[in-house]
Protein backbone atom coordinates (compact mmCIF):
# COMPACT_ATOMS: atom_id res chain seq x y z
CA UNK A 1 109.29 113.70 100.56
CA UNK A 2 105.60 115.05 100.33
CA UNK A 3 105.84 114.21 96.48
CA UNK A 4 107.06 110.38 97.08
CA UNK A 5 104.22 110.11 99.71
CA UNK A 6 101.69 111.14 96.81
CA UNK A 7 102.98 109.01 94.80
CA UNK A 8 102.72 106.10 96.84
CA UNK A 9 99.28 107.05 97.87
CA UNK A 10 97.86 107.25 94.45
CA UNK A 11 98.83 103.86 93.27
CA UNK A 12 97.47 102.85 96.19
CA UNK A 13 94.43 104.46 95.49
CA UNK A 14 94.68 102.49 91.23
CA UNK A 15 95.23 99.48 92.91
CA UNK A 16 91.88 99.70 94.59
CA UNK A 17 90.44 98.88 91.35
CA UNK A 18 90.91 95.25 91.72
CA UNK A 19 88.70 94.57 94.22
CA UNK A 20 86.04 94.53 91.74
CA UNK A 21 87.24 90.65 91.46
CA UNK A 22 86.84 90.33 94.92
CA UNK A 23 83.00 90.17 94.10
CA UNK A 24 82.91 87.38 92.13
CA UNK A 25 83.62 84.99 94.94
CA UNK A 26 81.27 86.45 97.61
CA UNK A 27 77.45 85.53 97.87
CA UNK A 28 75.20 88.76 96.77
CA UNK A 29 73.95 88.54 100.20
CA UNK A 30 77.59 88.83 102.06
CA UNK A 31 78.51 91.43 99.82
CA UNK A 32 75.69 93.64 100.62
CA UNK A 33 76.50 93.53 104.19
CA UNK A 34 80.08 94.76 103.48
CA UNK A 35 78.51 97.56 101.42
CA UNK A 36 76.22 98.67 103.84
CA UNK A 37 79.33 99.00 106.43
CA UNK A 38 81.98 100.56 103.70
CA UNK A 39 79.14 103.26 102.36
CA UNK A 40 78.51 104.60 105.59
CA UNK A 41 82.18 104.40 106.52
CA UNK A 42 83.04 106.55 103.70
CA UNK A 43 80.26 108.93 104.12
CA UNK A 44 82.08 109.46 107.69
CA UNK A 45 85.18 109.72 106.48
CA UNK A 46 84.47 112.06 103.32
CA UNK A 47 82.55 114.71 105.94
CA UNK A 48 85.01 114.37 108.82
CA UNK A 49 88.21 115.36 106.42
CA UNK A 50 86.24 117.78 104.51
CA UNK A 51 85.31 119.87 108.12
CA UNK A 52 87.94 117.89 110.10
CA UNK A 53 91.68 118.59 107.60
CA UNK A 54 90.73 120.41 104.64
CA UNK A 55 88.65 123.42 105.39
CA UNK A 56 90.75 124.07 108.57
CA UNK A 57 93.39 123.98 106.99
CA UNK A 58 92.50 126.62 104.36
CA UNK A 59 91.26 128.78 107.12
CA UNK A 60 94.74 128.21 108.38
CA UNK A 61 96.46 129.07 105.09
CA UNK A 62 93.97 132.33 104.34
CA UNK A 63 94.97 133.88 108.19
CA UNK A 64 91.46 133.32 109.00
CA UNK A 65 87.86 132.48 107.75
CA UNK A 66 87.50 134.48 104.47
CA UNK A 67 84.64 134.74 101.91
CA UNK A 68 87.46 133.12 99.43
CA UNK A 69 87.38 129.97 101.36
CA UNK A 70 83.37 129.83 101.33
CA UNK A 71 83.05 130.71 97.63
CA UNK A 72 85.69 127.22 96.57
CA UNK A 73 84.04 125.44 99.09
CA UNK A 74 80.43 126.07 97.56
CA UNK A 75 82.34 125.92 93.77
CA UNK A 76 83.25 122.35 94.75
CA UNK A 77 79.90 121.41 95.17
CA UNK A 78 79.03 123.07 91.80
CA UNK A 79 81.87 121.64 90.02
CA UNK A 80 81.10 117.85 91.29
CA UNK A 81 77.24 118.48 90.61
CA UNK A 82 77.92 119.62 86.76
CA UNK A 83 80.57 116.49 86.82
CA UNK A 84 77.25 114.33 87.92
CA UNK A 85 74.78 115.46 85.72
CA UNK A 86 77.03 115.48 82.30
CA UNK A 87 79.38 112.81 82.92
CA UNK A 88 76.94 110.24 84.57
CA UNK A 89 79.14 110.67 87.63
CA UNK A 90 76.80 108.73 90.30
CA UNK A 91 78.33 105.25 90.53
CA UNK A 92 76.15 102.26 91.53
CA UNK A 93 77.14 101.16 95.32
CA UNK A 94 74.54 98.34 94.92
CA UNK A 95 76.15 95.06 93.77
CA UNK A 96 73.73 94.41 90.63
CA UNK A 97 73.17 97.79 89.27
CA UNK A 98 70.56 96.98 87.23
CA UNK A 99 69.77 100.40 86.99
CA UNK A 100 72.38 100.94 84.79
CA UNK A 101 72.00 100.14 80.90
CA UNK A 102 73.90 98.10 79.09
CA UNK A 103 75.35 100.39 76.64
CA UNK A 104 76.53 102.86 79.36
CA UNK A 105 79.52 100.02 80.30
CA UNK A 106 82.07 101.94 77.97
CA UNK A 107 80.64 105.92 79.40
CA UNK A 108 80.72 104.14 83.25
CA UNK A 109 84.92 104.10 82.18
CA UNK A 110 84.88 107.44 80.72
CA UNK A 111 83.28 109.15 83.76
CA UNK A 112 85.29 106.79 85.89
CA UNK A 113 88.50 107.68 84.61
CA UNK A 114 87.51 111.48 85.03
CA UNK A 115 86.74 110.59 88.37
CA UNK A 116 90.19 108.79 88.98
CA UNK A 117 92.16 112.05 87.48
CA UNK A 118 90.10 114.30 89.94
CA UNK A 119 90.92 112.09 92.83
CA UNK A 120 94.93 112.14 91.77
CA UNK A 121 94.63 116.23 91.71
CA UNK A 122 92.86 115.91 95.15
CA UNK A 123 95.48 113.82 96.86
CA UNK A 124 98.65 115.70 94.80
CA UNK A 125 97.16 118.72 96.22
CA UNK A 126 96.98 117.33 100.31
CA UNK A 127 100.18 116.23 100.25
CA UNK A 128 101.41 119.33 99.29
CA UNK A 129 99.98 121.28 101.83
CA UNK A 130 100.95 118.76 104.41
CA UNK A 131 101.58 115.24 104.70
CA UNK A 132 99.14 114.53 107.68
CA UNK A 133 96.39 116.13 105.18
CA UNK A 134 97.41 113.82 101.88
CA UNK A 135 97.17 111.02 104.41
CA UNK A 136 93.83 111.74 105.62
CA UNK A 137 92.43 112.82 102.50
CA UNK A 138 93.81 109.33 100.73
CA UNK A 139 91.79 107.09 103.76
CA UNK A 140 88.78 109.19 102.62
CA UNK A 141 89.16 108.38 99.01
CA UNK A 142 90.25 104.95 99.45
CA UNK A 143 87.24 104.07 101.19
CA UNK A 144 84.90 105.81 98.73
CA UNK A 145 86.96 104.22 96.06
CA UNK A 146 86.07 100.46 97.45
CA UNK A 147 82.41 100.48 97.31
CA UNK A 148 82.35 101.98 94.05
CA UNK A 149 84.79 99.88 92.29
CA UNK A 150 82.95 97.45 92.81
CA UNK A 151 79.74 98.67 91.58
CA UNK A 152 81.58 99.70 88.35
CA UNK A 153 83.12 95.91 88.11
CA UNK A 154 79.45 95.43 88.50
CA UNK A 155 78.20 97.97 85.71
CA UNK A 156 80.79 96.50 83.04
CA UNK A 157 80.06 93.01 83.60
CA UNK A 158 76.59 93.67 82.76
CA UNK A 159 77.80 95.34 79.35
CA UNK A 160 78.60 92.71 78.04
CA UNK A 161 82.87 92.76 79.23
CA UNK A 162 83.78 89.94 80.70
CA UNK A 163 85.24 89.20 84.23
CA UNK A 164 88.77 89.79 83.06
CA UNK A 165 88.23 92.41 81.08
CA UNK A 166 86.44 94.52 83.00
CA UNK A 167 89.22 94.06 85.53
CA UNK A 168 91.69 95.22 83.28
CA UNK A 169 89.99 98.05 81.52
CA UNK A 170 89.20 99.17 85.23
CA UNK A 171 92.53 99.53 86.05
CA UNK A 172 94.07 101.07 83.07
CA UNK A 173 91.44 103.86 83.72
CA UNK A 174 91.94 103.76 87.91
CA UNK A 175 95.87 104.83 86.54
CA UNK A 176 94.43 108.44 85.00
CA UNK A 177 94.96 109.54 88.83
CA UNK A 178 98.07 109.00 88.27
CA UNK A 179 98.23 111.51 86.05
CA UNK A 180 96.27 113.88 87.64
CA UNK A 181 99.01 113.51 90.79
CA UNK A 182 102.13 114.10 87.79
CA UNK A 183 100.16 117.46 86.82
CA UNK A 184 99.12 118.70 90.15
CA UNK A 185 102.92 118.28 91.83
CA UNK A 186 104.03 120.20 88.68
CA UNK A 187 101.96 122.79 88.67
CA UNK A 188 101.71 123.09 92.50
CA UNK A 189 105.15 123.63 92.83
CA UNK A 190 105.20 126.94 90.47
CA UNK A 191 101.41 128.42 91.27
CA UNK A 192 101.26 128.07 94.96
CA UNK A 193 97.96 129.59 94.99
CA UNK A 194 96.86 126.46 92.73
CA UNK A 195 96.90 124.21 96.29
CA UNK A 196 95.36 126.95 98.27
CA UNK A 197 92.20 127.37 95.65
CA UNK A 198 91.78 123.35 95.84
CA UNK A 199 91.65 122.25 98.98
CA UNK A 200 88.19 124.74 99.70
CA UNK A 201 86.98 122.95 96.19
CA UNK A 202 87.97 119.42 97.41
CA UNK A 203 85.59 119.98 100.70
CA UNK A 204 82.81 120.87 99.02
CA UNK A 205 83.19 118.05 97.00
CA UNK A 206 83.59 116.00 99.18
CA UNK A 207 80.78 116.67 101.05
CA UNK A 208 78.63 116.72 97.68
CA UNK A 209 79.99 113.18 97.52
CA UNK A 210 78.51 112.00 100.69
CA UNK A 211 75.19 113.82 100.84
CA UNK A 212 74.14 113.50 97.30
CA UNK A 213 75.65 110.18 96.61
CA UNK A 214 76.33 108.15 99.47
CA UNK A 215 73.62 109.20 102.17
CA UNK A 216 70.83 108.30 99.31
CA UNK A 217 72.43 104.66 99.28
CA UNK A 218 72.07 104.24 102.82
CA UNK A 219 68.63 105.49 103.09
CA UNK A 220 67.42 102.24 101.23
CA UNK A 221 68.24 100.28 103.85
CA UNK A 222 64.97 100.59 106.58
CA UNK A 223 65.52 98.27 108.65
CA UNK A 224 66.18 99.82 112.38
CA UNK A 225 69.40 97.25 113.38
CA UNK A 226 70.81 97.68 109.57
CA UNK A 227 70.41 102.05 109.99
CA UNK A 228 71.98 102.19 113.99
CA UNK A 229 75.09 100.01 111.94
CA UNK A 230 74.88 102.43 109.23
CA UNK A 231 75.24 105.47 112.31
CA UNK A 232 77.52 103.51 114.25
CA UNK A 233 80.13 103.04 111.01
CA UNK A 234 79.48 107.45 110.27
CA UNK A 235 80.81 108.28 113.64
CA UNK A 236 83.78 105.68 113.01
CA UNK A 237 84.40 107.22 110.11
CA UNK A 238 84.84 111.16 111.10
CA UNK A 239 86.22 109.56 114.25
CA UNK A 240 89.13 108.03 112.83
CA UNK A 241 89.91 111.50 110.94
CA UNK A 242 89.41 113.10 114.11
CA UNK A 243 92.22 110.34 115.63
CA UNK A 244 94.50 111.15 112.48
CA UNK A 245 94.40 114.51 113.39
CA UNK A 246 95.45 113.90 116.64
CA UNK A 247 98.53 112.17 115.68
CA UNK A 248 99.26 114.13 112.84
């Protein structure tokens, strides 16, 4: 059951690529707005699983708080900061990104579709500690996954690909986390230790995510009403993973 539910969740998470499109009919303006809201929404919710489910529940797995767990958790950030600086892993969350150059449209789908394998290993490797976990850890990737697609629909349009294509080349790479799922349910199944050593790794990455990537996006926003929204939609996010942990 826990391998259907990844599954699922993962072309879920490849079908997020299309709303890219969605920003071709909304005014620059609008769009910004919803942004602003699904940044800091995902900065929530990448914090709140990372201390909320995942770390938890490797403390719950190790019999107790154990250097091991500390050592993944600060590997994670290492591994994600490496993946940043050599793979141009920082993805434009504005809606122009004219800071990115023209030529970089085809390495923006390189480092994407790294990106996309990492986040099918992440989710393969929730589910298979839990189901509760995969579910919580596929809300937080979903909704970093939202504001970034369409910043790389964004980036590739301004290379030069055209509407369609850059929908369609988005995709095909968005499916790579399918892959990494297929690979991380096989090998999960025969190393055990494999999920144990991951979920410590996906924290810290996680919270590299948010405090490297997504906090720096919100602090261009100054205005006071804009930055109490920008609060307001944090706490909504680590609340909801709060609530799922609740139910689960």
């Amino acid at each position: 059951m826990n391998y259907i539910f990844a599954l699922i969740a993962v072309l879920i998470i490849s079908l997020i690529s299309f709303v890219g499109a969605i920003g071709l009919g909304i005014s620059s303006k609008k769009l910004e707005r919803v942004l602003l809201i699904l940044v800091a929404f995902s900065t929530g919710a990448l914090i709140g699983d990372s201390f909320i489910h995942l770390l938890p529940e490797a403390v719950n797995e190790s019999g107790g708080l154990t250097s091991k767990i500390t050592i993944f958790f600060f590997v994670g950030i290492l591994i994600f900061f490496v993946l940043e600086k050599f793979l141009r892993w920082r993805h434009c969350h504005d809606v122009d990104c004219k800071e990115h150059p023209k030529h970089l449209g085809t390495m923006n789908l390189v480092s994407d579709g790294v990106h996309n394998f990492i986040d099918g290993v992440i989710i393969a490797s929730s589910f298979l500690i839990s189901i509760p976990l995969g579910i919580a850890t596929t809300i937080a990737v979903a909704m970093h996954e939202i504001p970034q697609e369409l910043g790389d629909f964004g980036v590739l349009v301004h290379s030069g690909f055209t509407p369609k294509k850059a929908v369609w080349y988005n995709f095909l790479f968005a499916t790579l986390a399918i892959l990494g799922t297929a690979i991380t349910l096989l090998i999960g199944t025969r190393v055990g230790d494999v999920v144990n050593y991951m979920i410590p790794i996906t924290a810290g990455g996680f919270v590299y995510i948010a405090l490297s990537d997504l906090v720096p996006e919100l602090h261009k926003e100054e205005s006071a009403a804009h930055s109490l929204l920008q609060l307001l939609f944090i706490l909504v996010g680590i609340g909801i993973m709060y609530l799922l942990l609740l139910i689960g």
